[in-house]
PDB file of N, CA and C in Angstrom:
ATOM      1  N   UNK A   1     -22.844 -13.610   2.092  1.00  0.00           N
ATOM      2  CA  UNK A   1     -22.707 -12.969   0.791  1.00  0.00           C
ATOM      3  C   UNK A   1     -21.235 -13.038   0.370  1.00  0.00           C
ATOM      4  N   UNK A   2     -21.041 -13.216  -0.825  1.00  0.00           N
ATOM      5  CA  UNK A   2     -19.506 -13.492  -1.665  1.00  0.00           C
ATOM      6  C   UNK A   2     -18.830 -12.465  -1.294  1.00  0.00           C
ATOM      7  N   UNK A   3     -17.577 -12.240  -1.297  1.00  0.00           N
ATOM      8  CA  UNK A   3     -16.984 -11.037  -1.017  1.00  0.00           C
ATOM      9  C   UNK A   3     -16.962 -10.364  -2.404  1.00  0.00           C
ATOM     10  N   UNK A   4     -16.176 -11.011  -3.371  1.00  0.00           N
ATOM     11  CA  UNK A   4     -16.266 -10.307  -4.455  1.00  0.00           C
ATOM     12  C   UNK A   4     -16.912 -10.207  -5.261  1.00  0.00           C
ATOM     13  N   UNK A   5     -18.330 -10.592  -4.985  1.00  0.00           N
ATOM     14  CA  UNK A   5     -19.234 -10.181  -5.805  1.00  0.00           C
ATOM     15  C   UNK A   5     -19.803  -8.470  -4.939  1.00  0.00           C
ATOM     16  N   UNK A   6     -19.857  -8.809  -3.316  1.00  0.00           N
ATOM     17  CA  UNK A   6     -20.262  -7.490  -2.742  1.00  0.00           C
ATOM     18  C   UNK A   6     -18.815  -6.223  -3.394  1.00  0.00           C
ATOM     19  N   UNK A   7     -17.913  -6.835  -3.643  1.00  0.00           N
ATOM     20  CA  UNK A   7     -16.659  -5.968  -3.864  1.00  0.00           C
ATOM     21  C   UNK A   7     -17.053  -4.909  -5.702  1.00  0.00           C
ATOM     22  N   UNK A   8     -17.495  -6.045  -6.319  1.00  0.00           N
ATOM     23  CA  UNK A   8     -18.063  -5.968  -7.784  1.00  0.00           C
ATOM     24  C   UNK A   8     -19.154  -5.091  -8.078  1.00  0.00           C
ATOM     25  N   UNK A   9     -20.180  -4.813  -6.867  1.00  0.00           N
ATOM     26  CA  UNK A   9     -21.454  -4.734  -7.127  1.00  0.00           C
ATOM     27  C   UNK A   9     -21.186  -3.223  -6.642  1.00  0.00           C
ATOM     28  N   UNK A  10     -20.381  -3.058  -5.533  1.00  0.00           N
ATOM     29  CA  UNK A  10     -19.915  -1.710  -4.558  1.00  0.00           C
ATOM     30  C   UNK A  10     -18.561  -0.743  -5.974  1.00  0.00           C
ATOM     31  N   UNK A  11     -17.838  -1.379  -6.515  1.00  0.00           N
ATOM     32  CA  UNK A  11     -17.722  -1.056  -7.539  1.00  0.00           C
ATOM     33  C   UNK A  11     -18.260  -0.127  -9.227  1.00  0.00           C
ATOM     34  N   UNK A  12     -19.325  -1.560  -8.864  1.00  0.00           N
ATOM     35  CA  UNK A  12     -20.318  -0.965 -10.443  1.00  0.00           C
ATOM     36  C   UNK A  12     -21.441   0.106  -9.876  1.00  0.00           C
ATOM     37  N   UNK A  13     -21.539  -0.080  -8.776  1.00  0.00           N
ATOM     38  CA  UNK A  13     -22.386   1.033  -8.447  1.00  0.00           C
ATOM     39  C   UNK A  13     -21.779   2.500  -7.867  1.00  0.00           C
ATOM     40  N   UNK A  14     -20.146   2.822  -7.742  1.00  0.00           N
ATOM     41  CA  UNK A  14     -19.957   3.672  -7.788  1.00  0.00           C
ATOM     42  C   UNK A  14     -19.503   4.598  -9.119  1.00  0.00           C
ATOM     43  N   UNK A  15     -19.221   3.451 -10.376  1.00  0.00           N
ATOM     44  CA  UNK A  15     -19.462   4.230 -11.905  1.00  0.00           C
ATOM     45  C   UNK A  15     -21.200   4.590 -12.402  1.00  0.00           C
ATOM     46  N   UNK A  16     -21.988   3.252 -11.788  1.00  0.00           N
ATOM     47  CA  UNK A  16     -22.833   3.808 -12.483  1.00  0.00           C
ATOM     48  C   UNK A  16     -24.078   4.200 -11.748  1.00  0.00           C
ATOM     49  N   UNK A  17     -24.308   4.286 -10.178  1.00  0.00           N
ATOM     50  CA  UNK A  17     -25.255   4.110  -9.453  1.00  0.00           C
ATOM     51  C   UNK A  17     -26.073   5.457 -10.023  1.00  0.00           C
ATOM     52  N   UNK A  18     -25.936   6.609 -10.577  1.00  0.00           N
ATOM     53  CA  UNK A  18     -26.243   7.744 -10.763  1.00  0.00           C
ATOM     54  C   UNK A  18     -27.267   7.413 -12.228  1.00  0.00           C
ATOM     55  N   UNK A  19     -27.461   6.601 -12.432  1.00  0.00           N
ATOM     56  CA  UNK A  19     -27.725   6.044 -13.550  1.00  0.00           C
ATOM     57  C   UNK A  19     -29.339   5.131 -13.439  1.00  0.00           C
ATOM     58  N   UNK A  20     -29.296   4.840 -11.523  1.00  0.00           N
ATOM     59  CA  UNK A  20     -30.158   4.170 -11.292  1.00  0.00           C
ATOM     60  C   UNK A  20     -31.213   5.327 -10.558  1.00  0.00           C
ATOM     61  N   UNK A  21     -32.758   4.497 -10.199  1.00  0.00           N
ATOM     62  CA  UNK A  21     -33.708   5.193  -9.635  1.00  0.00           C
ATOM     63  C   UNK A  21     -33.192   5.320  -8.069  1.00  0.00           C
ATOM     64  N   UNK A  22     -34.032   6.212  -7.308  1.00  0.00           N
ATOM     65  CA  UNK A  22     -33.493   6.641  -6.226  1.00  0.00           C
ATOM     66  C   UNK A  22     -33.798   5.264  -5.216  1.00  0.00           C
ATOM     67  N   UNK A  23     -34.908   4.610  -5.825  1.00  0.00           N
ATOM     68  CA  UNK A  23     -35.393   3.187  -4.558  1.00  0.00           C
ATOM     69  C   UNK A  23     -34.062   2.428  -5.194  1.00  0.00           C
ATOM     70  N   UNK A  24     -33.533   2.325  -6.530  1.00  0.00           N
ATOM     71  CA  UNK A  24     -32.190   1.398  -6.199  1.00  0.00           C
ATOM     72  C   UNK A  24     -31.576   1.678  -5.780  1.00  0.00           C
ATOM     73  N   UNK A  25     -30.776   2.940  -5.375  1.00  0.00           N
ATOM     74  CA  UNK A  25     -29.787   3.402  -4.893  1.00  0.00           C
ATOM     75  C   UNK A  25     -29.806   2.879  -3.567  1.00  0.00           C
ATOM     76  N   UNK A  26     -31.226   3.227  -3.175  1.00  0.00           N
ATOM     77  CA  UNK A  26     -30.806   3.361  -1.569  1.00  0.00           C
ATOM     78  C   UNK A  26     -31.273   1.497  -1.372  1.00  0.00           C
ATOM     79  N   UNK A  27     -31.920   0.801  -1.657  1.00  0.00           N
ATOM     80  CA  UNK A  27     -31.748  -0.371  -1.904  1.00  0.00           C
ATOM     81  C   UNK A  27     -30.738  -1.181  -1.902  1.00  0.00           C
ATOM     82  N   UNK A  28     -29.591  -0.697  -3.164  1.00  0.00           N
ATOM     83  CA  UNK A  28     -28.219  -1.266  -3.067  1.00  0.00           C
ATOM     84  C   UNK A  28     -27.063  -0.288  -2.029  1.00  0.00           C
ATOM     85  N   UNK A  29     -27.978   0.768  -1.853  1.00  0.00           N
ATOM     86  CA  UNK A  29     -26.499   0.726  -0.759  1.00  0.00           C
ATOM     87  C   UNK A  29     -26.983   0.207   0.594  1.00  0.00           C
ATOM     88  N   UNK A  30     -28.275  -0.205   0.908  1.00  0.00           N
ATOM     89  CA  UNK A  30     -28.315  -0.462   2.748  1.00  0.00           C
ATOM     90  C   UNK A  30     -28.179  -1.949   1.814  1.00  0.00           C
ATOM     91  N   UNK A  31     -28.022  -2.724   1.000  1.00  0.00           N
ATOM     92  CA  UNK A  31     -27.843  -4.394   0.923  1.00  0.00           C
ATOM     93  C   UNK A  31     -26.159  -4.505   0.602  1.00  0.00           C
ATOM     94  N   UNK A  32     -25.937  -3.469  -0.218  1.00  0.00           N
ATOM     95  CA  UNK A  32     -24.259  -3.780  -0.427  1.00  0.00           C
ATOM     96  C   UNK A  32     -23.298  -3.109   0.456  1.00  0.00           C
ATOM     97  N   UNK A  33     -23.162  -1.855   0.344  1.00  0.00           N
ATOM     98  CA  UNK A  33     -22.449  -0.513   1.316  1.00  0.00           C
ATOM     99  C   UNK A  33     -22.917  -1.348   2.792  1.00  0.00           C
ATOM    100  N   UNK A  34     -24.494  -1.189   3.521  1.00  0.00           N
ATOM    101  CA  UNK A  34     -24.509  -1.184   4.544  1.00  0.00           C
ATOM    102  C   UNK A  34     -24.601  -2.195   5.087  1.00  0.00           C
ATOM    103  N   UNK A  35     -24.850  -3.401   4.887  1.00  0.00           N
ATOM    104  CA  UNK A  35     -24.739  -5.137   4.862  1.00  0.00           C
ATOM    105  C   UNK A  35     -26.438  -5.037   5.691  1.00  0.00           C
ATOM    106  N   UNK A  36     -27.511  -4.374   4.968  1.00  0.00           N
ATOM    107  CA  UNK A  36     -28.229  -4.948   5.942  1.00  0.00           C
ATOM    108  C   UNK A  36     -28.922  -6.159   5.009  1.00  0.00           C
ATOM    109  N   UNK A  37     -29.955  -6.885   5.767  1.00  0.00           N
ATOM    110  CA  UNK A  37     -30.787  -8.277   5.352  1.00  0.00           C
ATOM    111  C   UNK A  37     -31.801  -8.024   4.562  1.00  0.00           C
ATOM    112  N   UNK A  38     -32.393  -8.443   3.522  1.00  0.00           N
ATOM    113  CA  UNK A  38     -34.042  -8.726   2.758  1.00  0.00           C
ATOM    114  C   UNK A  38     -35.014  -7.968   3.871  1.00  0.00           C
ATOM    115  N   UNK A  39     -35.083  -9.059   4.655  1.00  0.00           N
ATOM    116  CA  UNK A  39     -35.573  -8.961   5.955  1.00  0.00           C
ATOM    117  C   UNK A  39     -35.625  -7.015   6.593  1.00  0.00           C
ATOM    118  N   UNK A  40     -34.618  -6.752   6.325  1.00  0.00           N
ATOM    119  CA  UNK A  40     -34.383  -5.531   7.040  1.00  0.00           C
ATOM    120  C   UNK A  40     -34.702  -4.345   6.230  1.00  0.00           C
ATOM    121  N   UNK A  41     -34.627  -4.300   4.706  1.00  0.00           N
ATOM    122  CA  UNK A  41     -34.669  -3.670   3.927  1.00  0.00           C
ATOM    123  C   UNK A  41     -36.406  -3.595   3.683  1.00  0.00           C
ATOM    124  N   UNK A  42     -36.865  -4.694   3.276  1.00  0.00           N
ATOM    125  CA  UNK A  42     -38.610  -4.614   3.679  1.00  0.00           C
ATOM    126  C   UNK A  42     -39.220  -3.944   4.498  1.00  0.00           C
ATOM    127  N   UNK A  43     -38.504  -4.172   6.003  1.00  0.00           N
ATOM    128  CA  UNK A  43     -39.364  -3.738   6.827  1.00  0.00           C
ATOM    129  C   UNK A  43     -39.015  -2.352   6.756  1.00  0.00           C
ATOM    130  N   UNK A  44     -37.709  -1.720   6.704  1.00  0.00           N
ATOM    131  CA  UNK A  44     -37.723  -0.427   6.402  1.00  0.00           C
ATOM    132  C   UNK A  44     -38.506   0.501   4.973  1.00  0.00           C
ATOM    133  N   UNK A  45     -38.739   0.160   4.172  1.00  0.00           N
ATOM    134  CA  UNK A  45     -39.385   0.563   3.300  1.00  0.00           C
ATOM    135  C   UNK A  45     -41.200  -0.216   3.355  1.00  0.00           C
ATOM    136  N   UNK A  46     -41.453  -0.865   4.173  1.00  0.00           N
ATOM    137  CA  UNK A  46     -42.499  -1.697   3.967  1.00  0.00           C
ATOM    138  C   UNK A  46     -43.243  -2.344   3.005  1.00  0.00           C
ATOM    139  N   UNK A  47     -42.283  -3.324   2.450  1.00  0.00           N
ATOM    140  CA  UNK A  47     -42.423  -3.951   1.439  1.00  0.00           C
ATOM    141  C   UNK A  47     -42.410  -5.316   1.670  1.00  0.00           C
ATOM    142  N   UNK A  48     -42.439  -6.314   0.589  1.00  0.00           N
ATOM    143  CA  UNK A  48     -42.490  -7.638   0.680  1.00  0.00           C
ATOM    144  C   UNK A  48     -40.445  -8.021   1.013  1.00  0.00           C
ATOM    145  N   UNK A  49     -40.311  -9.070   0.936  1.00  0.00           N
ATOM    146  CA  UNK A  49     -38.847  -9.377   1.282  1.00  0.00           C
ATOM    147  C   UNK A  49     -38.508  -9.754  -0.269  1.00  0.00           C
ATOM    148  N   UNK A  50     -39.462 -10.413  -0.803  1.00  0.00           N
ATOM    149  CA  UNK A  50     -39.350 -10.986  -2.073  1.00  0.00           C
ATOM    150  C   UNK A  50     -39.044  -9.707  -3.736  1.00  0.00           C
ATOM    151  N   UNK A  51     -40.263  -8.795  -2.617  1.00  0.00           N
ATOM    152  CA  UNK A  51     -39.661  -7.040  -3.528  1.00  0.00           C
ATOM    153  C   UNK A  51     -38.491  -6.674  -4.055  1.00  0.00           C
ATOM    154  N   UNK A  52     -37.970  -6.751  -2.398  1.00  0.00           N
ATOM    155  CA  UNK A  52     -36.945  -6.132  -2.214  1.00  0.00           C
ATOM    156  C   UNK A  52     -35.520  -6.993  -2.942  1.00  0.00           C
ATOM    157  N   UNK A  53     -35.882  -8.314  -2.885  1.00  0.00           N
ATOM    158  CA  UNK A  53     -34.864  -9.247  -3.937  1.00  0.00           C
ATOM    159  C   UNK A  53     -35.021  -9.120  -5.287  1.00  0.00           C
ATOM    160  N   UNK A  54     -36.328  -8.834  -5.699  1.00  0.00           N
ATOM    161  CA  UNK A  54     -36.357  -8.775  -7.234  1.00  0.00           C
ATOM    162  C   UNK A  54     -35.607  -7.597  -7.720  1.00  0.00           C
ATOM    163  N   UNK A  55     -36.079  -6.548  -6.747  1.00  0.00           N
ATOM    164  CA  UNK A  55     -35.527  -5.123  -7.688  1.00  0.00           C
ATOM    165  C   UNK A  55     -33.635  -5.351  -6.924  1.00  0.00           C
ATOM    166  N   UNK A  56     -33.315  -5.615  -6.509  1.00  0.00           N
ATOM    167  CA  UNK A  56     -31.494  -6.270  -6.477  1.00  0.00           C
ATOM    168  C   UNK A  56     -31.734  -6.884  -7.567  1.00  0.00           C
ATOM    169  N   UNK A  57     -31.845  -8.291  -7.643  1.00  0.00           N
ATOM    170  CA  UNK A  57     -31.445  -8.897  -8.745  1.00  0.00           C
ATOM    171  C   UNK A  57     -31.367  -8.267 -10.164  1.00  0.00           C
ATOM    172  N   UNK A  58     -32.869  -7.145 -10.107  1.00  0.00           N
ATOM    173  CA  UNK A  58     -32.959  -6.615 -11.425  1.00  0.00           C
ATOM    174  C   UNK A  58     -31.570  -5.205 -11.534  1.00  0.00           C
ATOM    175  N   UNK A  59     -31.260  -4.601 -10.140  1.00  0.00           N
ATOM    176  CA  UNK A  59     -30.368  -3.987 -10.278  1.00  0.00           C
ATOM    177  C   UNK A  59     -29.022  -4.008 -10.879  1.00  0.00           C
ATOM    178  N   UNK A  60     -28.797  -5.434 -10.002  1.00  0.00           N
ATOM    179  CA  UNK A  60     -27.396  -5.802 -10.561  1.00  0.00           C
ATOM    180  C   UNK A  60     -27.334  -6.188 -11.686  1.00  0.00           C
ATOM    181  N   UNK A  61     -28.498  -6.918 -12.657  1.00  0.00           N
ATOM    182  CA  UNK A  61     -28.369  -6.981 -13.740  1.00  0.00           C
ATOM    183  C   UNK A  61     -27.979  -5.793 -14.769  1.00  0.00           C
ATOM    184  N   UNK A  62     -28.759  -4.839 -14.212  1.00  0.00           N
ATOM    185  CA  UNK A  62     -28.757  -3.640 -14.975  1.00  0.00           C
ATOM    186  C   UNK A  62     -26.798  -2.738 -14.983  1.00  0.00           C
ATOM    187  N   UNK A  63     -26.919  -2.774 -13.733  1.00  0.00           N
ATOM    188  CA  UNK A  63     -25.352  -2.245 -13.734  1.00  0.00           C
ATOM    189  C   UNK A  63     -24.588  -3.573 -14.590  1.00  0.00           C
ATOM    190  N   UNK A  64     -24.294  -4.513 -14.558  1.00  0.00           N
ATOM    191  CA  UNK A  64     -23.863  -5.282 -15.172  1.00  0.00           C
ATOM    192  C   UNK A  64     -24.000  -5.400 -16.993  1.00  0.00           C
ATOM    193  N   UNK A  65     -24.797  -4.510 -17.337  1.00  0.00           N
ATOM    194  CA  UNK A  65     -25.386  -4.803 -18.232  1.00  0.00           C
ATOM    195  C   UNK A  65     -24.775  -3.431 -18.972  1.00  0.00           C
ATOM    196  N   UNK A  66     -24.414  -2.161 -18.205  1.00  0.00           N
ATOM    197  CA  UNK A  66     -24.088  -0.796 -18.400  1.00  0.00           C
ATOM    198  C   UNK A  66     -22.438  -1.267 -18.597  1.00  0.00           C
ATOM    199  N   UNK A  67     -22.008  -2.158 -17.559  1.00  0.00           N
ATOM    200  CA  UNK A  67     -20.617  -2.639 -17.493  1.00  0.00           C
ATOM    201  C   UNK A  67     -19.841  -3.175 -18.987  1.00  0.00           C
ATOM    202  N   UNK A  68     -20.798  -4.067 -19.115  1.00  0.00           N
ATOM    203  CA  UNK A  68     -21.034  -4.617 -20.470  1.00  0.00           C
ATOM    204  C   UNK A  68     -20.709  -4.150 -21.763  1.00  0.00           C
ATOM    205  N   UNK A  69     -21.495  -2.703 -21.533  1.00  0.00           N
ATOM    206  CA  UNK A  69     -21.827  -1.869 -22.587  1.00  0.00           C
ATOM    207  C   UNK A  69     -21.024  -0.283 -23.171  1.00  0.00           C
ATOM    208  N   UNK A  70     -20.509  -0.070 -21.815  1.00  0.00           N
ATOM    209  CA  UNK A  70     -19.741   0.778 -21.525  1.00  0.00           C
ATOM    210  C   UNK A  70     -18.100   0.798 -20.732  1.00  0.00           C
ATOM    211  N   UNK A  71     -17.899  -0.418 -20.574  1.00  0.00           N
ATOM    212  CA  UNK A  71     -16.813  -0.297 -19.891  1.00  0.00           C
ATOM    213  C   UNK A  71     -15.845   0.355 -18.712  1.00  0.00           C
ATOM    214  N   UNK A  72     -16.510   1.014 -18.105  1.00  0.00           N
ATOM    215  CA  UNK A  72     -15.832   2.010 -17.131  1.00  0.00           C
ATOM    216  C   UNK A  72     -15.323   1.814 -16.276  1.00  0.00           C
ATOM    217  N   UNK A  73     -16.180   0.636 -15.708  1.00  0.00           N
ATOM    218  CA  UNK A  73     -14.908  -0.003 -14.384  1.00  0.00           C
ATOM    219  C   UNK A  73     -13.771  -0.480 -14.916  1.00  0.00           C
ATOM    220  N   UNK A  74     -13.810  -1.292 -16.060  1.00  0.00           N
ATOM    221  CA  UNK A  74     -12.708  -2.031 -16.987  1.00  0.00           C
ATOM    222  C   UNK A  74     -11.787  -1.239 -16.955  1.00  0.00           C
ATOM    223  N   UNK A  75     -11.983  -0.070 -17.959  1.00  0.00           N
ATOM    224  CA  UNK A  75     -11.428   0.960 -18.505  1.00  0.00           C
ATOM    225  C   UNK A  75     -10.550   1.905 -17.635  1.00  0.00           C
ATOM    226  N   UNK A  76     -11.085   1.800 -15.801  1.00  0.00           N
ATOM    227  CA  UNK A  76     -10.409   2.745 -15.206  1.00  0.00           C
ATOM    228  C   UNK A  76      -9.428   1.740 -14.155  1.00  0.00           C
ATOM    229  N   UNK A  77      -9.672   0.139 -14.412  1.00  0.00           N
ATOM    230  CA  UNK A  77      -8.577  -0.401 -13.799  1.00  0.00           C
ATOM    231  C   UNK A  77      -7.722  -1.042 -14.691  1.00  0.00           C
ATOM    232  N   UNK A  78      -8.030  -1.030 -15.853  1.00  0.00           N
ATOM    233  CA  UNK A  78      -6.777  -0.989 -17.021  1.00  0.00           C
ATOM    234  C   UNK A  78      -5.421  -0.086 -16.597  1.00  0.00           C
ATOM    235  N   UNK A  79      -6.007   1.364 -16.279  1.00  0.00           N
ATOM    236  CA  UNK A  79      -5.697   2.829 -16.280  1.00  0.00           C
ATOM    237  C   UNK A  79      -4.267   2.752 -15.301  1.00  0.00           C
ATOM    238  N   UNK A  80      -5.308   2.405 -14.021  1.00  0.00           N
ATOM    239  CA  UNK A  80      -4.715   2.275 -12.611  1.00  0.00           C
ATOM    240  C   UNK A  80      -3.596   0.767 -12.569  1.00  0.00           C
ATOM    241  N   UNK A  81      -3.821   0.125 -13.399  1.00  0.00           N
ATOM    242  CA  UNK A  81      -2.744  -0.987 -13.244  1.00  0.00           C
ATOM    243  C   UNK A  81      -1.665  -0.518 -14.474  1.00  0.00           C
ATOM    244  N   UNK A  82      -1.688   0.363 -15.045  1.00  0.00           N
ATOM    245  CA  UNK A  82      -0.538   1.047 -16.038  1.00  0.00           C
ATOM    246  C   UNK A  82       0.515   2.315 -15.177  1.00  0.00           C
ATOM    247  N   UNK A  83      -0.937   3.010 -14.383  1.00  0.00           N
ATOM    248  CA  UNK A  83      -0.057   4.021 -13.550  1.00  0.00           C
ATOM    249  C   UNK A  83       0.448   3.022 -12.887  1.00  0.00           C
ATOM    250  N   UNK A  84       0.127   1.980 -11.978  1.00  0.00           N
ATOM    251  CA  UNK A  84       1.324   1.524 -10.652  1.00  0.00           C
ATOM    252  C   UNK A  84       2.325   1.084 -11.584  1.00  0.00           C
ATOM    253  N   UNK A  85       2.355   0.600 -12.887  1.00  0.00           N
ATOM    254  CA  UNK A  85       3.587  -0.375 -13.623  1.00  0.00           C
ATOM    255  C   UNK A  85       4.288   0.911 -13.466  1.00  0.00           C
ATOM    256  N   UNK A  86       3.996   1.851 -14.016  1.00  0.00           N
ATOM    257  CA  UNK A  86       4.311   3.301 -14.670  1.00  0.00           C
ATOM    258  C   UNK A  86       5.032   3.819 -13.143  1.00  0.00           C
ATOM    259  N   UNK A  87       4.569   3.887 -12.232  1.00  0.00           N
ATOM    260  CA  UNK A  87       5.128   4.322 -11.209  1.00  0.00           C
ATOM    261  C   UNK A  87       6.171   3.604 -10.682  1.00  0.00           C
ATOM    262  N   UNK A  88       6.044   2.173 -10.438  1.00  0.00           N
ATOM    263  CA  UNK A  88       7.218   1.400 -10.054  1.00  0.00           C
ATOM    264  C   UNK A  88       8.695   1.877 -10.964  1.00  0.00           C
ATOM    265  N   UNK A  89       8.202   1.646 -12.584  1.00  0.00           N
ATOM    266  CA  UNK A  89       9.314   1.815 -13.370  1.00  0.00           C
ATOM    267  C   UNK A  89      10.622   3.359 -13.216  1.00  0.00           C
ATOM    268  N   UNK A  90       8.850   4.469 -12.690  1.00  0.00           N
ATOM    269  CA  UNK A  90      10.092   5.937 -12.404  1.00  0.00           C
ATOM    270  C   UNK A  90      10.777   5.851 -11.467  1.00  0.00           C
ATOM    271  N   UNK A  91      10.210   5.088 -10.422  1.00  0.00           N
ATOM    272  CA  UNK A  91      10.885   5.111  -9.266  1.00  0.00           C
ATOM    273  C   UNK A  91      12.446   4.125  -9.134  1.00  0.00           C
ATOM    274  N   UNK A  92      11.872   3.341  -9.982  1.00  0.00           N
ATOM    275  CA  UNK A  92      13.602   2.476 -10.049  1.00  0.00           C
ATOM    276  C   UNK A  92      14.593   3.268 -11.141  1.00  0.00           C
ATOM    277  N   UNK A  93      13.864   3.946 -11.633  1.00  0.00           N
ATOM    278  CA  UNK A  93      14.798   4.449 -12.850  1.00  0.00           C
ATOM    279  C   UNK A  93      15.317   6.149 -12.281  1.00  0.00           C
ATOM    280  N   UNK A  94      14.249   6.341 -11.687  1.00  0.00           N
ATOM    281  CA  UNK A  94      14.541   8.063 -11.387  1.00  0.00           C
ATOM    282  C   UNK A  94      14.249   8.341  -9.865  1.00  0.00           C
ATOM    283  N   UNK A  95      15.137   7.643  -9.033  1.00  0.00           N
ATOM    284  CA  UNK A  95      14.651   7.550  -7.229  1.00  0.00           C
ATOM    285  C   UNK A  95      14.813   8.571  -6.747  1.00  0.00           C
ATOM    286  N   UNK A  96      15.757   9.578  -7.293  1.00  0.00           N
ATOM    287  CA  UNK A  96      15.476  11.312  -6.622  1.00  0.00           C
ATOM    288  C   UNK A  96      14.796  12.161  -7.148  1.00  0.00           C
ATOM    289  N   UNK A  97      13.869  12.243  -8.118  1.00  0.00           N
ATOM    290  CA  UNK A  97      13.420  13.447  -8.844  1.00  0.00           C
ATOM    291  C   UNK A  97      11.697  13.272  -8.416  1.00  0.00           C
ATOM    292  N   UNK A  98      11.899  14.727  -7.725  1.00  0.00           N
ATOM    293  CA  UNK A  98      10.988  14.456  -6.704  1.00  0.00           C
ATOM    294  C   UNK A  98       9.671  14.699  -7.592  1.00  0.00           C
ATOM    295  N   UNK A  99       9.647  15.593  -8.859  1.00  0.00           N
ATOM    296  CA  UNK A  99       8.860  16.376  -9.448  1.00  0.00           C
ATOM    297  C   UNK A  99       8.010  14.891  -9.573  1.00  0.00           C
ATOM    298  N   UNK A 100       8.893  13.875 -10.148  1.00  0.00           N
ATOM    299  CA  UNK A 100       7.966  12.462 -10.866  1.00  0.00           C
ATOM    300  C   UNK A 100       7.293  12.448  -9.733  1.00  0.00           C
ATOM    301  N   UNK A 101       7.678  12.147  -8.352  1.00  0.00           N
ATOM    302  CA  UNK A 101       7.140  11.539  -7.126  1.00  0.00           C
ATOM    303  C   UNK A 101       5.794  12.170  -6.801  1.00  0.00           C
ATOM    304  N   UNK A 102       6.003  13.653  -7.042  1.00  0.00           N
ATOM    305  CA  UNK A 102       4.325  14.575  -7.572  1.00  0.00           C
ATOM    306  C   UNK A 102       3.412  14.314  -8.058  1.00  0.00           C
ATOM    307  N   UNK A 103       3.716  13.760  -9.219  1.00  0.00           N
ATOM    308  CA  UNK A 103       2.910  13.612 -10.370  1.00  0.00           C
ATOM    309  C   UNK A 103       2.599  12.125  -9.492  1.00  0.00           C
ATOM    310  N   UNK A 104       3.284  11.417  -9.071  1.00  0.00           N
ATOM    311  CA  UNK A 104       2.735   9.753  -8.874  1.00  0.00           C
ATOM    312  C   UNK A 104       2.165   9.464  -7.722  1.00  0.00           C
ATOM    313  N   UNK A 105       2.163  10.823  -6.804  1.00  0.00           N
ATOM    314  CA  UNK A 105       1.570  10.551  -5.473  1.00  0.00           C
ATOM    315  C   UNK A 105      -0.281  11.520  -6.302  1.00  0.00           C
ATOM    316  N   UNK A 106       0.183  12.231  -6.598  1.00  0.00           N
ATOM    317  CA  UNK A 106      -1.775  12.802  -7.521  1.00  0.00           C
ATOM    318  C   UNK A 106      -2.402  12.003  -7.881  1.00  0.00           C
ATOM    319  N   UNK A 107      -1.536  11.168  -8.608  1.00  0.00           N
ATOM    320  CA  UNK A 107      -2.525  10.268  -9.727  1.00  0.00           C
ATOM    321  C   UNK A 107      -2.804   9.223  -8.824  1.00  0.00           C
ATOM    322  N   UNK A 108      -2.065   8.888  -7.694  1.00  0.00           N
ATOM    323  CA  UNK A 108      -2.425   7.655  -6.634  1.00  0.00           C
ATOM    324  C   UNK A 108      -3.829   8.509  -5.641  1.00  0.00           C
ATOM    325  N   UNK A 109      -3.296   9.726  -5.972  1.00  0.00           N
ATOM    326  CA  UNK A 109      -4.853  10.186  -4.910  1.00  0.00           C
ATOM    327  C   UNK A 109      -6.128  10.132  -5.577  1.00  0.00           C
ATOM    328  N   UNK A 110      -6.067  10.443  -6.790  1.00  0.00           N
ATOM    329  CA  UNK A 110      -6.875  10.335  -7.695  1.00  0.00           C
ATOM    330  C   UNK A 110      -7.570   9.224  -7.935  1.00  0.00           C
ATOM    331  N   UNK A 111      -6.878   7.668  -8.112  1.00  0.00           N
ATOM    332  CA  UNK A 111      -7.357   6.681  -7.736  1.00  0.00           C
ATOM    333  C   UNK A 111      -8.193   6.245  -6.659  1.00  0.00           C
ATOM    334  N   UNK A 112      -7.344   7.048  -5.245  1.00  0.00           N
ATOM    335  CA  UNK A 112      -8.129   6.505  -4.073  1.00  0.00           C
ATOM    336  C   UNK A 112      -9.473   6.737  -4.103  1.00  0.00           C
ATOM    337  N   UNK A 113      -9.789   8.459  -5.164  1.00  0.00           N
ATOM    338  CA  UNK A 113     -11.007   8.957  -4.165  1.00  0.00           C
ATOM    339  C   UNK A 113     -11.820   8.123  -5.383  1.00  0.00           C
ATOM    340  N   UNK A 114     -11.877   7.266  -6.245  1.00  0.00           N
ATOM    341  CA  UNK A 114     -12.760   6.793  -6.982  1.00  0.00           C
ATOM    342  C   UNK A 114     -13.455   5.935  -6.766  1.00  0.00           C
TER     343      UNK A 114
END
């Protein structure tokens, strides 16, 4: 499997997985999150293998399609590539003031937990 498409898909499904039915959820997270196989995902739910590919394919379409429509992953790494410019710039301009260093270590935590 591609990396950055598993990177893309682990992505769009943490803006919009809440959005999907509970068999996608857990669908895309034991195929994306947990790396398991067609194969593995069938037999745990007891389904066909071929099932279990259609409703992915139809998943990712769908998040892709919310992506599309709504922008949110876009929108929040627009965000996050303005704070790091934004942060580099205080830090060369203002290297002791610790208050900025506050504000730029939050907004970096803030990022992480997303």
């Amino acid at each position: 499997m591609e990396i950055e498409k598993t990177n893309q898909m682990n992505a769009l499904f943490d803006f919009y997985g809440s959005l999907l039915t509970d068999k996608q959820k857990s669908y895309m997270q034991l195929y994306y999150a947990d790396d398991f196989s067609l194969g593995e995902i069938a037999e745990e739910f007891e389904v066909s293998r071929q099932a279990i590919y259609d409703n992915i394919r139809r998943t990712e379409n769908s998040l892709m399609e919310y992506e599309r429509k709504l922008h949110l992953l876009e929108d929040f790494n627009t965000t996050m590539a303005v704070v790091e410019d934004m942060s580099r710039y205080i830090k060369s301009h203002y290297p002791k003031d610790e208050s900025l260093e506050q504000y730029i270590q939050l907004l970096k935590k803030d990022r992480d937990e997303k």
